[in-house]
Structure formats: C-alpha cells, structure tokens
PDB file of N, CA and C in Angstrom:
ATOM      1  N   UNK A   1      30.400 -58.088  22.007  1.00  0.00           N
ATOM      2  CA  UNK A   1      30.186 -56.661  22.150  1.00  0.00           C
ATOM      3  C   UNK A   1      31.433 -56.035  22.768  1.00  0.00           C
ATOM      4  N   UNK A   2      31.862 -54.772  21.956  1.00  0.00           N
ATOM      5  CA  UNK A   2      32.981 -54.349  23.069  1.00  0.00           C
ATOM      6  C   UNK A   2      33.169 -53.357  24.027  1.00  0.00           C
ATOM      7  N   UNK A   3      33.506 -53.549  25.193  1.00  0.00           N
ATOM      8  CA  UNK A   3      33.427 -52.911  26.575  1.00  0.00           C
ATOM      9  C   UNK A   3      33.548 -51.380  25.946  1.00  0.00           C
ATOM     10  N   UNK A   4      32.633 -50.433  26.367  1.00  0.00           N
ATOM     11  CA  UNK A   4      32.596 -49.281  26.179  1.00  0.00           C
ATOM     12  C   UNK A   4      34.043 -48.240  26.692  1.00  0.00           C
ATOM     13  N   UNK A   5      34.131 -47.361  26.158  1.00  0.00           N
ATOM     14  CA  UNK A   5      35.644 -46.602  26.895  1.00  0.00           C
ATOM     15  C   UNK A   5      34.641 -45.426  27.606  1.00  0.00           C
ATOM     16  N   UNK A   6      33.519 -45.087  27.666  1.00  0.00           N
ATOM     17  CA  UNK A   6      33.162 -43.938  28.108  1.00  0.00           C
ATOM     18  C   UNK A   6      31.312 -43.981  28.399  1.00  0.00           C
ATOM     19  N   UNK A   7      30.938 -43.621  29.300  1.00  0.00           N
ATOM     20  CA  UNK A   7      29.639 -43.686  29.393  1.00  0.00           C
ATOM     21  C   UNK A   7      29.305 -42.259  30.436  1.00  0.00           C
ATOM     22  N   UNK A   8      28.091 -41.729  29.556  1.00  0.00           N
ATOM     23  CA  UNK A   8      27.485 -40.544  30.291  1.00  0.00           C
ATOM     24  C   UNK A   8      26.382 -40.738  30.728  1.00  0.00           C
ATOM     25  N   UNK A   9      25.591 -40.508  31.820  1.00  0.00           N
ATOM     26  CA  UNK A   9      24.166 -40.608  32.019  1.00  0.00           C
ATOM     27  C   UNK A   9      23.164 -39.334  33.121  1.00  0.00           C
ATOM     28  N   UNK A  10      22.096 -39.367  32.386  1.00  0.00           N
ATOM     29  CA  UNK A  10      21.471 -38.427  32.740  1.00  0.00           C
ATOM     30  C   UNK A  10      21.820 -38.754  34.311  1.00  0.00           C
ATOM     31  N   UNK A  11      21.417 -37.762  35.360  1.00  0.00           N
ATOM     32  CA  UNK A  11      21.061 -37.409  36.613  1.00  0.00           C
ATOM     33  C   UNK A  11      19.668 -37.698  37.200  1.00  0.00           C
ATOM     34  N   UNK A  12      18.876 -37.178  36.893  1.00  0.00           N
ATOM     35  CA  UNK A  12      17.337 -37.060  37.236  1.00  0.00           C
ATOM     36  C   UNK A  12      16.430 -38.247  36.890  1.00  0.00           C
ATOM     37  N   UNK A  13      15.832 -38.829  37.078  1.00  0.00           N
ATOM     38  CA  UNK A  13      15.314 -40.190  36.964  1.00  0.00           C
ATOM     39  C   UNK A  13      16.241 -40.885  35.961  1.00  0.00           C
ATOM     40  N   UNK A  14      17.276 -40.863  36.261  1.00  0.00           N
ATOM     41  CA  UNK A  14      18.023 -42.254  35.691  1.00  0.00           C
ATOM     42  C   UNK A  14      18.820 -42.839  36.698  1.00  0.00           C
ATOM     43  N   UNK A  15      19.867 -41.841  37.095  1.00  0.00           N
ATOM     44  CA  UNK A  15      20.933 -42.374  38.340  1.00  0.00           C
ATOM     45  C   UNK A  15      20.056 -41.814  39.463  1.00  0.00           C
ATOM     46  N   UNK A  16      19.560 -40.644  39.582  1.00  0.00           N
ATOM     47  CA  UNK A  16      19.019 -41.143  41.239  1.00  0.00           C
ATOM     48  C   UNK A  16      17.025 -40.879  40.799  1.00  0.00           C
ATOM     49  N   UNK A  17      16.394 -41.494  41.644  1.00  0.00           N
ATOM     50  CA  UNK A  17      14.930 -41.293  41.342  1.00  0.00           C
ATOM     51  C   UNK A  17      14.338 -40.711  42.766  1.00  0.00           C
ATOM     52  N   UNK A  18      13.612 -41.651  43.330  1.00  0.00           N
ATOM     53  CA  UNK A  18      13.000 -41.253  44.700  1.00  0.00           C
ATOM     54  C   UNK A  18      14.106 -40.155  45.669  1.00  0.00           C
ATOM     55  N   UNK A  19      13.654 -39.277  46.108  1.00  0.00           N
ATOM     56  CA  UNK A  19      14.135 -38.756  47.335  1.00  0.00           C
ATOM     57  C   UNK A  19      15.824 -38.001  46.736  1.00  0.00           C
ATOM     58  N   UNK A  20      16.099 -37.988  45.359  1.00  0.00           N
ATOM     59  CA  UNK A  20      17.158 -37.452  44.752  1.00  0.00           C
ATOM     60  C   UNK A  20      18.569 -38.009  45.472  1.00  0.00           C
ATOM     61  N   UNK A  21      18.313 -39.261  45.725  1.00  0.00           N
ATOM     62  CA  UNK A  21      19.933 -40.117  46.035  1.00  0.00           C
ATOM     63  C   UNK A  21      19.625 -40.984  45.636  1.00  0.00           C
ATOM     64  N   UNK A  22      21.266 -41.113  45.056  1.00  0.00           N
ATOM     65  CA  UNK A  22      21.955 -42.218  44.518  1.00  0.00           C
ATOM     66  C   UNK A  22      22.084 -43.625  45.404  1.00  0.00           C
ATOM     67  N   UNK A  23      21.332 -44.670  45.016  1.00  0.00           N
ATOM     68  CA  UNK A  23      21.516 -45.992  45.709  1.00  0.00           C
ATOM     69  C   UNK A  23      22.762 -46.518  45.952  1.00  0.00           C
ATOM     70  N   UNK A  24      23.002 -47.506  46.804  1.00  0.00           N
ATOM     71  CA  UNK A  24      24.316 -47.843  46.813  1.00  0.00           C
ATOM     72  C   UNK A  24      24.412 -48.973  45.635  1.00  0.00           C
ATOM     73  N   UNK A  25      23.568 -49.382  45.341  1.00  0.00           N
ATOM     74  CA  UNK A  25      23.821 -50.376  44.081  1.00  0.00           C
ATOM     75  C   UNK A  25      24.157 -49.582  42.806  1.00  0.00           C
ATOM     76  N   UNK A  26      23.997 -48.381  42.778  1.00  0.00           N
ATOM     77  CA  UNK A  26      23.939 -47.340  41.324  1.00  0.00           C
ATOM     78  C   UNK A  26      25.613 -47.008  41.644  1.00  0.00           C
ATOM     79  N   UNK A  27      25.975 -46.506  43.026  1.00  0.00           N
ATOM     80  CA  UNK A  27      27.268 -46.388  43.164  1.00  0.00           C
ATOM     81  C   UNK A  27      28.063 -47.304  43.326  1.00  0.00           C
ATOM     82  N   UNK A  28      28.214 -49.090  43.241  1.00  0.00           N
ATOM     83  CA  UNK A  28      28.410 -49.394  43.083  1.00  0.00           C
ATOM     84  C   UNK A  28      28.864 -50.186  41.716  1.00  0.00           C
ATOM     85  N   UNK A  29      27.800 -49.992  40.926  1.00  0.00           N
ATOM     86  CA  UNK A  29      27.969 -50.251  39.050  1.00  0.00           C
ATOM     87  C   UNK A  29      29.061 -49.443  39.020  1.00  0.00           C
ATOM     88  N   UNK A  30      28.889 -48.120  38.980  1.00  0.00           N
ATOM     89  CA  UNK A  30      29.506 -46.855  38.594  1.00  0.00           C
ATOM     90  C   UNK A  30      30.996 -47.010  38.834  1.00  0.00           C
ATOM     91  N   UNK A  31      31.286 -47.421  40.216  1.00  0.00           N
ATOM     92  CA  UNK A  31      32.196 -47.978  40.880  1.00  0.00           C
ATOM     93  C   UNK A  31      33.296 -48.887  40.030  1.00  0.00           C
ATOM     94  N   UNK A  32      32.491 -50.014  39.881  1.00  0.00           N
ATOM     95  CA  UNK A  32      32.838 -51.238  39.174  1.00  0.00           C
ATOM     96  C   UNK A  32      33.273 -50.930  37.797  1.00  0.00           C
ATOM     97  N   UNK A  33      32.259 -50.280  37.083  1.00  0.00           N
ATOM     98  CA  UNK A  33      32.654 -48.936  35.755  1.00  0.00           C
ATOM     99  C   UNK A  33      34.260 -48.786  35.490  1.00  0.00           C
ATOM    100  N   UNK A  34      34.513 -48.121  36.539  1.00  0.00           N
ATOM    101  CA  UNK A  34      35.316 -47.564  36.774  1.00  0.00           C
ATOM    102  C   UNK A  34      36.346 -47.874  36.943  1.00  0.00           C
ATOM    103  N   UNK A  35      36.242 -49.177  37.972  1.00  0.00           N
ATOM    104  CA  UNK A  35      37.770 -50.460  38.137  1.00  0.00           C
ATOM    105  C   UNK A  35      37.937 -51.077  36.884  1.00  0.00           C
ATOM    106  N   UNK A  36      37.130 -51.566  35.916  1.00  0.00           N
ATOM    107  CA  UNK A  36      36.904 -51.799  34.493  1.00  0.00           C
ATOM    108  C   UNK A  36      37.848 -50.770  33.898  1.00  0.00           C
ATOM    109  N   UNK A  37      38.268 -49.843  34.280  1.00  0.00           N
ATOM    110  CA  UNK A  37      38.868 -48.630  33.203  1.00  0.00           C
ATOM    111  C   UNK A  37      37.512 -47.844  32.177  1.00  0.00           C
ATOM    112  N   UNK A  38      36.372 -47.719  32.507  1.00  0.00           N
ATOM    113  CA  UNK A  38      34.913 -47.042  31.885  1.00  0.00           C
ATOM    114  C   UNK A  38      35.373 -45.766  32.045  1.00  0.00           C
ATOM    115  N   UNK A  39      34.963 -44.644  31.793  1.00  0.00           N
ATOM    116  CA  UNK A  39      35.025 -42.903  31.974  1.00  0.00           C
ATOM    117  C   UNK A  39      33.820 -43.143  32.209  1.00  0.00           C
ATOM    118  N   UNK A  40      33.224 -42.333  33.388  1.00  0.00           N
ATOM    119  CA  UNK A  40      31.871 -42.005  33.871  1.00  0.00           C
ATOM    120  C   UNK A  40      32.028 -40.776  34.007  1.00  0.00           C
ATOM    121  N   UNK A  41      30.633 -40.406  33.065  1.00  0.00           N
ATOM    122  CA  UNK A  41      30.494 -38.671  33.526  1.00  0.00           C
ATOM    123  C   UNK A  41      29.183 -38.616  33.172  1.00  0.00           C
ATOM    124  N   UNK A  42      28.275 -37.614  34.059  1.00  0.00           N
ATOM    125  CA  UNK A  42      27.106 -36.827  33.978  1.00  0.00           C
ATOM    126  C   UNK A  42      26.410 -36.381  32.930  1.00  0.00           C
ATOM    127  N   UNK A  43      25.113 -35.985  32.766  1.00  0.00           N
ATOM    128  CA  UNK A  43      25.001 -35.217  31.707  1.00  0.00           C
ATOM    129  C   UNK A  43      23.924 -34.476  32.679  1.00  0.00           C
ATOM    130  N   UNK A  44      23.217 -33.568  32.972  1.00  0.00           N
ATOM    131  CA  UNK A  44      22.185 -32.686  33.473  1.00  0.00           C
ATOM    132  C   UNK A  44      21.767 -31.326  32.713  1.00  0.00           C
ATOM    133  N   UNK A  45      20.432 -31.414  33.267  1.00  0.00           N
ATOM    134  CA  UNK A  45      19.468 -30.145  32.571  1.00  0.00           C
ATOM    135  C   UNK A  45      19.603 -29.136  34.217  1.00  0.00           C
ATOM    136  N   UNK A  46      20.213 -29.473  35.346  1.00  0.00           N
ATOM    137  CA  UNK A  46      20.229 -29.010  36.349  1.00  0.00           C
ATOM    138  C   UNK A  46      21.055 -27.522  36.133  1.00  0.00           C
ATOM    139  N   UNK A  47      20.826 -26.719  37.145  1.00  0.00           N
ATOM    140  CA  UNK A  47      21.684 -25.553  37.488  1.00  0.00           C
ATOM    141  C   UNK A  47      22.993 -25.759  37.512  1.00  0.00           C
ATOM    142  N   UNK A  48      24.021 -25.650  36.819  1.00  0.00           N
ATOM    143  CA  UNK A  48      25.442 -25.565  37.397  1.00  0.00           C
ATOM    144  C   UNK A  48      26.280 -25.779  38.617  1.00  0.00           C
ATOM    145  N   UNK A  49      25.936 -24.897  39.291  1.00  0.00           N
ATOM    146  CA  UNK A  49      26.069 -24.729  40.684  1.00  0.00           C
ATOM    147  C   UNK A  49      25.790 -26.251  41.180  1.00  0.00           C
ATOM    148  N   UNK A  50      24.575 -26.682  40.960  1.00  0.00           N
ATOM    149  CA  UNK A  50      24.224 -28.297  42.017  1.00  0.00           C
ATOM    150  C   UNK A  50      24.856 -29.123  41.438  1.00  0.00           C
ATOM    151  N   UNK A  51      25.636 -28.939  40.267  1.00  0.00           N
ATOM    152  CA  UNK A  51      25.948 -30.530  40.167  1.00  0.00           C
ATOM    153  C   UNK A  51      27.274 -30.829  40.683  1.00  0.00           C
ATOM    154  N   UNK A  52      28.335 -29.999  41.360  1.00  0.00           N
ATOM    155  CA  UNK A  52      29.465 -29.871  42.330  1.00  0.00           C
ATOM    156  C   UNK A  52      28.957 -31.144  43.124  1.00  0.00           C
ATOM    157  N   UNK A  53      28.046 -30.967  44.099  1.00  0.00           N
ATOM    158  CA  UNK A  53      27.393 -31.727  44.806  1.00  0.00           C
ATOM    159  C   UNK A  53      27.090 -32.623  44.795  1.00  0.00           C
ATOM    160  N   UNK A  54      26.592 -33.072  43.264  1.00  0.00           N
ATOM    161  CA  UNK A  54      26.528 -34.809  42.817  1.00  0.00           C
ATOM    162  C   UNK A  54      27.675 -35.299  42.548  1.00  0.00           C
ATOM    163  N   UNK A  55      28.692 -34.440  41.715  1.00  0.00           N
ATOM    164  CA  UNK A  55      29.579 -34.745  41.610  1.00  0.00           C
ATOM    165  C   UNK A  55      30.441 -35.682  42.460  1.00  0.00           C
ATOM    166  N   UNK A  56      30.721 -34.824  43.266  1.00  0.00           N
ATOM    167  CA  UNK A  56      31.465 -35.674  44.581  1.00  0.00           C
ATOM    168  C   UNK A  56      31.049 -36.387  45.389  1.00  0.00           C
ATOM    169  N   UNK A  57      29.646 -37.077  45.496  1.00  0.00           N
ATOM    170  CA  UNK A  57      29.213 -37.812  45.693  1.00  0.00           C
ATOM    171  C   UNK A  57      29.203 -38.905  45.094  1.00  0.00           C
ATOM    172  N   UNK A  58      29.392 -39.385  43.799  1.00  0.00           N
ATOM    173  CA  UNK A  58      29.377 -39.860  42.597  1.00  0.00           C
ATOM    174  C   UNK A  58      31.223 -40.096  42.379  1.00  0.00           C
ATOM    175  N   UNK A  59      31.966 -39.399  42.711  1.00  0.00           N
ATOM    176  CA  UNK A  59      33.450 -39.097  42.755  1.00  0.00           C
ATOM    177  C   UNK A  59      33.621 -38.752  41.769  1.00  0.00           C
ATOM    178  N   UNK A  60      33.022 -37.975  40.884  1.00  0.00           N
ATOM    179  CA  UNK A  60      33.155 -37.192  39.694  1.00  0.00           C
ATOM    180  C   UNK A  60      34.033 -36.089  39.683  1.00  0.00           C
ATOM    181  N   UNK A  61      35.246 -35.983  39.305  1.00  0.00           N
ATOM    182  CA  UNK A  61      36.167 -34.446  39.246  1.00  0.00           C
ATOM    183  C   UNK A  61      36.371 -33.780  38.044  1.00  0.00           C
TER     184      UNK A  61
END
C-alpha cells in the first residue's frame, strides 16, 4: 500500500469525542503523520471562527 501524501479528517466525533479534546494519543498519530512527511488538515461543519482554536492546538497553520 502506498504511504498517503495527504490526509483530512473530520473534527467532531472523529479526532476529538468526549468533552471536545483531542487525546494525546490522536496528537500523537497526527504528530508522527507528520514526521512521516503526511499533510494533515481538518475538515469541519463548525463555525469558522472556532476552528483557529483547534487549529493550533492540532498545529494546524
């Protein structure tokens, strides 16, 4: 199978569930994603405005 160049994923019961944070094991994949050379980015049905907030939590720019 070959290593993906790009992966998006929902927000809302996918990356965070209970209590609307992100686990440290979810930020850690993501993480790892990432040292891999992966593109991680978001996708949301959320307001605009809030996803600044996940963003950089997530280290999304």
């Amino acid at each position: 199978m070959k290593k993906p160049k790009l992966i998006i994923c929902d927000i809302d019961g996918t990356l965070v569930v209970k209590h609307q944070k992100l686990t440290p094991r979810t930020k850690k994949i993501i993480d790892d994603l990432r040292s891999d050379g992966v593109y991680f980015g978001v996708a949301s049905n959320r307001a605009a405005f809030l996803n600044p907030v996940f963003n950089e939590k997530v280290g999304i720019s």
